[in-house]
Every structure is written in structure tokens, then in C-alpha cells.
Protein backbone atom coordinates (compact mmCIF):
# COMPACT_ATOMS: atom_id res chain seq x y z
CA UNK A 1 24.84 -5.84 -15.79
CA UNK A 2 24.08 -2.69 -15.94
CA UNK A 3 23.59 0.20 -12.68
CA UNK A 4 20.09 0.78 -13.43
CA UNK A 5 19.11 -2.40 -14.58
CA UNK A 6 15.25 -2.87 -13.23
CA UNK A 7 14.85 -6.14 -14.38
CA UNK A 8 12.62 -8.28 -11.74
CA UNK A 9 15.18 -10.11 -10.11
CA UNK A 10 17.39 -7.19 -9.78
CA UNK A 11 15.42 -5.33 -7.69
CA UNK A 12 16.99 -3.89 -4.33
CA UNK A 13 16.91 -6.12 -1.42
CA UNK A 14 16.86 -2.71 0.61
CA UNK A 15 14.60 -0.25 -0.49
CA UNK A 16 14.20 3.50 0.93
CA UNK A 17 10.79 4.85 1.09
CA UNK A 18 9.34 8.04 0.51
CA UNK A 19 6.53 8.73 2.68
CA UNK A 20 3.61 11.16 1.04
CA UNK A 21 -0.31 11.38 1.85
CA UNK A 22 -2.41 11.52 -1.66
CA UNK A 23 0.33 11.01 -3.83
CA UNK A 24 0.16 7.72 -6.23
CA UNK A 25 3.01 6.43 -8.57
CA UNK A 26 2.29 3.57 -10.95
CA UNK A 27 4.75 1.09 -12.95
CA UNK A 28 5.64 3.47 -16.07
CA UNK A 29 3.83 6.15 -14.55
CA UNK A 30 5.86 10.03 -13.97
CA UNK A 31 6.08 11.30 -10.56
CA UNK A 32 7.60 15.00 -10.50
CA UNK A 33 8.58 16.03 -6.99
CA UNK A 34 9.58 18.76 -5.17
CA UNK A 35 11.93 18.05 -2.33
CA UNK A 36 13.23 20.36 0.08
CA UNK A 37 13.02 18.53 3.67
CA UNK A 38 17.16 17.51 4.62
CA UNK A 39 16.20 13.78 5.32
CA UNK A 40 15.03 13.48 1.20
CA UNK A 41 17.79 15.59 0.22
CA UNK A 42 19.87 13.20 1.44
CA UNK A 43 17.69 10.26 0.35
CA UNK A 44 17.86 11.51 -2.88
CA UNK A 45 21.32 12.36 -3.23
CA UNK A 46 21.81 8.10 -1.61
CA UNK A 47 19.91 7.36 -4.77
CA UNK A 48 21.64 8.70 -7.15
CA UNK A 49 25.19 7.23 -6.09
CA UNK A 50 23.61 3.93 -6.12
CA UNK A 51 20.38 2.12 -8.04
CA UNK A 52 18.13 5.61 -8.60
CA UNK A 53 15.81 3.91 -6.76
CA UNK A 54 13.12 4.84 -3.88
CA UNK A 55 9.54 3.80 -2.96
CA UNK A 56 6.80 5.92 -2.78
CA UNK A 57 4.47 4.95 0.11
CA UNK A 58 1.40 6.80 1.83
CA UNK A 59 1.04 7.02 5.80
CA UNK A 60 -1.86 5.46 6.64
CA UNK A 61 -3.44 9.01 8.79
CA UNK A 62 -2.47 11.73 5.99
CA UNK A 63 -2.63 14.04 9.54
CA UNK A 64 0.11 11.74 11.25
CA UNK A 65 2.95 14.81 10.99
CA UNK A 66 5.05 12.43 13.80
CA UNK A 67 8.54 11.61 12.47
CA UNK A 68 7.78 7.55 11.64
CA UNK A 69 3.98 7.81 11.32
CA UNK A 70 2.29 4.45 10.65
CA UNK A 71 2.62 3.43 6.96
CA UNK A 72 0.44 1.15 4.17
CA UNK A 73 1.83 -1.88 3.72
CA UNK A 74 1.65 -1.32 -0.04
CA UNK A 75 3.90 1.23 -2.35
CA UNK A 76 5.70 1.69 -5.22
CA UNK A 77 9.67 2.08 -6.43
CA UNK A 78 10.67 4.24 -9.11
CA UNK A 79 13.54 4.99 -10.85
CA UNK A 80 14.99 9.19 -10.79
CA UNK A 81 14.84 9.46 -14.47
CA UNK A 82 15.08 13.52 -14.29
CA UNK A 83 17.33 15.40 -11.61
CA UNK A 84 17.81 18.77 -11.21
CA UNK A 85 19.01 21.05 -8.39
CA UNK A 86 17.39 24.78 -7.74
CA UNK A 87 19.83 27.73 -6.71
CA UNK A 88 17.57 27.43 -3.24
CA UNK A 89 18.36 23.70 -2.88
CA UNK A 90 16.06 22.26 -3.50
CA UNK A 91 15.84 19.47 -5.60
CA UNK A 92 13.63 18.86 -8.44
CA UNK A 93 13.26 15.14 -9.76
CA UNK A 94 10.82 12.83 -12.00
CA UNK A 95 10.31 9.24 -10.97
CA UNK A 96 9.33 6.43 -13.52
CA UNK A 97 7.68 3.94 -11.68
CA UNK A 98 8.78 0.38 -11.62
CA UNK A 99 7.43 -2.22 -8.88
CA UNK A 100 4.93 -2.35 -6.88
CA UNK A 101 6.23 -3.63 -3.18
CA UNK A 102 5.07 -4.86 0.40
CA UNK A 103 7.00 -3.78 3.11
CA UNK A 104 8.36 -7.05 4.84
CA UNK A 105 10.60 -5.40 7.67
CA UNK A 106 11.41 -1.73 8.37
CA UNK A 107 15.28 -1.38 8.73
CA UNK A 108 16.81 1.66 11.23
CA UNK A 109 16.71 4.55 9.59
CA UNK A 110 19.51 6.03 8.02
CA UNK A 111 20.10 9.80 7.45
CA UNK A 112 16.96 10.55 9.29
CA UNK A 113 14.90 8.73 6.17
CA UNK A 114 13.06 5.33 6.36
CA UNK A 115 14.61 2.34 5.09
CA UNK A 116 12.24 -1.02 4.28
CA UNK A 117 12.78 -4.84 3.47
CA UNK A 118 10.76 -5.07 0.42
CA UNK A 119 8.77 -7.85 -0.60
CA UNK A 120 8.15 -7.76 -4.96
CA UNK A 121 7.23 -11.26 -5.15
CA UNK A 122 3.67 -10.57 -5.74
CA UNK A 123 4.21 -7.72 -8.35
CA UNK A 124 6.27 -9.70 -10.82
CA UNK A 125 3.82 -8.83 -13.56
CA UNK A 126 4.43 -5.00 -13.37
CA UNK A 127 7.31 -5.32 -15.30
CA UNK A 128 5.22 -6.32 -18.02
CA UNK A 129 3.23 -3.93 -19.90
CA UNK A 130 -0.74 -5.57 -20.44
CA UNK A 131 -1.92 -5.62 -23.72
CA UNK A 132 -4.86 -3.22 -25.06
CA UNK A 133 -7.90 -3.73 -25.66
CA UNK A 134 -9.27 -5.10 -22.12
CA UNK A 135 -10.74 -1.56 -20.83
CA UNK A 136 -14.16 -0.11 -22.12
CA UNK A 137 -12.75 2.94 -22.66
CA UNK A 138 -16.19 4.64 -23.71
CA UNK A 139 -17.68 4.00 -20.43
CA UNK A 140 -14.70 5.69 -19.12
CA UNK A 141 -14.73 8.76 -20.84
CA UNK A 142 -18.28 9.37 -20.60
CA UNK A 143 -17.86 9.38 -16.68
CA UNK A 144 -14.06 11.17 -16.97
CA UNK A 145 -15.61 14.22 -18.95
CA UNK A 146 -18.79 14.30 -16.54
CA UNK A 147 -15.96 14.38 -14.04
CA UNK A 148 -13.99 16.93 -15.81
CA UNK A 149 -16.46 19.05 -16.09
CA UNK A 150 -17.69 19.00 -11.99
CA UNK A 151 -14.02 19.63 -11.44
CA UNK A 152 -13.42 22.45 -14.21
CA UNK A 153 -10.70 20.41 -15.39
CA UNK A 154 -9.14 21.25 -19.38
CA UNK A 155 -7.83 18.31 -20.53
CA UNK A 156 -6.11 17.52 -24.01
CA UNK A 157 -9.14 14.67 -24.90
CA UNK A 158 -7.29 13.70 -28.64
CA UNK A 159 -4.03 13.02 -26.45
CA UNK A 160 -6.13 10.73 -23.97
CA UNK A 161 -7.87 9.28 -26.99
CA UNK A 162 -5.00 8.16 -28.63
CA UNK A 163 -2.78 7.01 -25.30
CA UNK A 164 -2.57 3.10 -24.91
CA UNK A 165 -4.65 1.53 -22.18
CA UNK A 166 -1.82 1.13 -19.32
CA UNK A 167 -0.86 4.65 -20.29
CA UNK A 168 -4.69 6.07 -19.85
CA UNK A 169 -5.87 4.55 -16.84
CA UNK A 170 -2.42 4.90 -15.11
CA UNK A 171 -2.14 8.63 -15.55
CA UNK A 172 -5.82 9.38 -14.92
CA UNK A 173 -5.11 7.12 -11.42
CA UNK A 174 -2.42 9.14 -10.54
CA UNK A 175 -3.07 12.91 -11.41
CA UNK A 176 -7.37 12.48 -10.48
CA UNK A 177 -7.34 14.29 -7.10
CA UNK A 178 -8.65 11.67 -5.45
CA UNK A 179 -8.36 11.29 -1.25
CA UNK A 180 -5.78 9.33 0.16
CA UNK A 181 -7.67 6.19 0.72
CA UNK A 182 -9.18 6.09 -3.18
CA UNK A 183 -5.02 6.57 -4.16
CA UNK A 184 -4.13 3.52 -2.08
CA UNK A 185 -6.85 1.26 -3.47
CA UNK A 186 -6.19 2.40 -7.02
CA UNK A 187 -2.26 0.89 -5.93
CA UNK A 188 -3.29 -1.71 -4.84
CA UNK A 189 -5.27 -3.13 -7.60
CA UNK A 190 -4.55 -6.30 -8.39
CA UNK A 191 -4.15 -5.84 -12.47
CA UNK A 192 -5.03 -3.03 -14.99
CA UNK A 193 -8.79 -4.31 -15.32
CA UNK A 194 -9.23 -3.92 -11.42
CA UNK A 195 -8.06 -0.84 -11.63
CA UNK A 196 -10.07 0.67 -14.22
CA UNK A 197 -12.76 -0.82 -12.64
CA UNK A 198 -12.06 1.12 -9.43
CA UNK A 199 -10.96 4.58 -11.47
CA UNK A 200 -14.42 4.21 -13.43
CA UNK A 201 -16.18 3.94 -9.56
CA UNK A 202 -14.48 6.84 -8.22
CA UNK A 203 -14.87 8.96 -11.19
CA UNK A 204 -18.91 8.13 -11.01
CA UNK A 205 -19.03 8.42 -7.16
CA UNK A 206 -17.38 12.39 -7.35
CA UNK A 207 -19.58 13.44 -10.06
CA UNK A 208 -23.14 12.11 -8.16
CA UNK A 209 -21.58 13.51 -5.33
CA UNK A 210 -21.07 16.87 -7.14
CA UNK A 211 -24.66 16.26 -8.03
CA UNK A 212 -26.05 16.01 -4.52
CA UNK A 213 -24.10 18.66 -3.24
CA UNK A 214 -25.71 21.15 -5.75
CA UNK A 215 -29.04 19.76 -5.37
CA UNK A 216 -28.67 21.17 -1.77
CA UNK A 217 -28.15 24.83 -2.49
């Protein structure tokens, strides 16, 4: 078997988590970070002498700035498929999500960073790719470029065109700068229809609010 073997039932029995307000990663979905605090660096460098692997998780109060502040129950693992290390120290890393998890337990931490029992029995089928074909994809993009346009956003349109549906409504999901609470729902969709469902809401409920806010000027 191989280190980095993600299969389903290979998945870590011990999983540490990454705790970040806003931020969303999605099975087959790239997450670029930034880390600089010493409790990731030395998360990080944990990681990459063992699986690669860490969850991504949201605190519940994005304001919480305590030390363990009160997490979802819901996040996502991802494998460190990019690694690189700035003269400052930083380091600079892109995760490929894998799993979706619930946090069973929360273990003592270790190096100052948060270590969880993870629970991936219900997330067995995001290790599957969904076939195309299920998402209206016109009613999408006639809210995303109504969207686009309230949020002066450029966006390559021939490259979203031609991107297959997990690929679309995953990267919209995660890189839409929606609040904290619209990320965690979007994660915790139960299957890609849901959750084009939900990204198709949100994109309609910015734009009217756009709307009303200029209507008041």
C-alpha cells in the first residue's frame, strides 16, 4: 500500500484539523494556503512525515480569536499536493481535497494544534466523482454572471463552460466570497445536486441584495 493512498478505508483514524473562518475545501477541490502561525508550521511539517493529510474546519463564531474556539462539527481532509517553503518561513502549500468528516472526539492537542477522531462513514461517496449532466447549468450561469457582474468579478466564462459539473459547482463553492455560514452549508450538502441547489440560492440572494442596496441610494 502505498503512503498516500486515500482510498476510503484508508483514511486516518486521527485526523489534525485546520481551523479557518470563510474558507471552504471540497473533495477534488484546490486549497492554496498561506501559513505562518508556529502551531501550523508544525502541523504541516507532522503532515508531511506522515499521510499529507489535514482537515479543514471553520469555528463556528469567525470572531472567536480564543486558542480552541468552538468548532462545526463538519470539515474536510485534504491531501498537501504542493509544498513550498519562503526565505521568511513561511510555508506555502495546495491542498486537494479528499473526505468530507464529522468530528467524533477531539484528542489533546499536540504541538499547540488540534487533533480530532474523525468520523467518514457518512462521506463514503466523495471518493467518487458524480456523473454530469444532473446540474442546469444555464440557470446557473445566468445568476453567476448577474453575480459577477454586482461583484466586478473577470472570470474566464469558456474555461467555466467547458469544466465538468463536480469541477464547476465545486470551484464556484469554494472561491464565491460567500460568509462563513453560506461556506458551511455549501460543505455540508448532502450530494452535488444539493449543492448546486444551494450555490444557485446564494448566488440569486447577493445579486437582489445588490439590487436593494442600490435601490436605496
Amino acid at each position: 500500500m502505498s503512503l498516500f493512498d486515500t482510498r476510503f478505508v484508508n483514511l486516518p483514524e486521527n485526523l489534525a484539523v485546520f481551523p479557518l473562518a470563510g474558507v471552504l475545501l471540497l473533495p477534488r477541490g484546490n486549497l492554496p494556503l498561506n501559513v505562518f502561525e508556529p502551531r501550523y508550521l508544525n502541523l504541516v511539517e507532522d503532515a508531511l512525515a506522515s499521510d499529507r493529510i489535514i482537515g479543514i474546519i471553520q469555528p463556528k463564531s469567525p470572531d472567536d480569536e480564543s486558542a480552541q474556539p468552538t468548532l462545526y462539527d463538519t470539515g474536510c481532509a485534504g491531501r498537501i499536493v504542493h509544498f513550498e517553503e519562503a526565505d521568511d518561513g513561511r510555508f506555502l502549500i495546495t491542498l486537494k481535497g479528499v473526505c468530507r468528516f464529522n468530528i467524533n472526539d477531539e484528542l489533546p492537542s499536540h504541538k499547540s494544534y488540534r487533533v480530532v477522531k474523525p468520523n467518514w462513514a457518512a462521506f463514503e461517496n466523495d471518493m467518487s466523482i458524480p456523473p454530469d449532466g444532473k446540474i442546469d447549468r444555464k440557470a446557473l450561469f445566468k445568476r453567476l454572471k448577474l453575480y459577477f457582474s454586482h461583484k466586478n468579478i473577470d472570470a474566464e466564462w469558456n474555461s467555466l463552460d467547458s469544466a465538468p459539473d463536480e469541477r464547476l459547482i465545486h470551484s464556484l463553492s469554494m472561491v464565491c466570497p460567500f460568509n462563513p455560514v453560506e461556506k458551511q452549508a455549501l460543505l455540508e450538502a448532502p450530494n452535488l445536486q444539493e449543492r448546486s441547489t444551494i450555490l444557485n440560492t446564494l448566488l440569486e440572494m447577493a445579486a437582489l441584495g445588490d439590487d436593494i442596496s442600490s435601490s436605496r441610494q
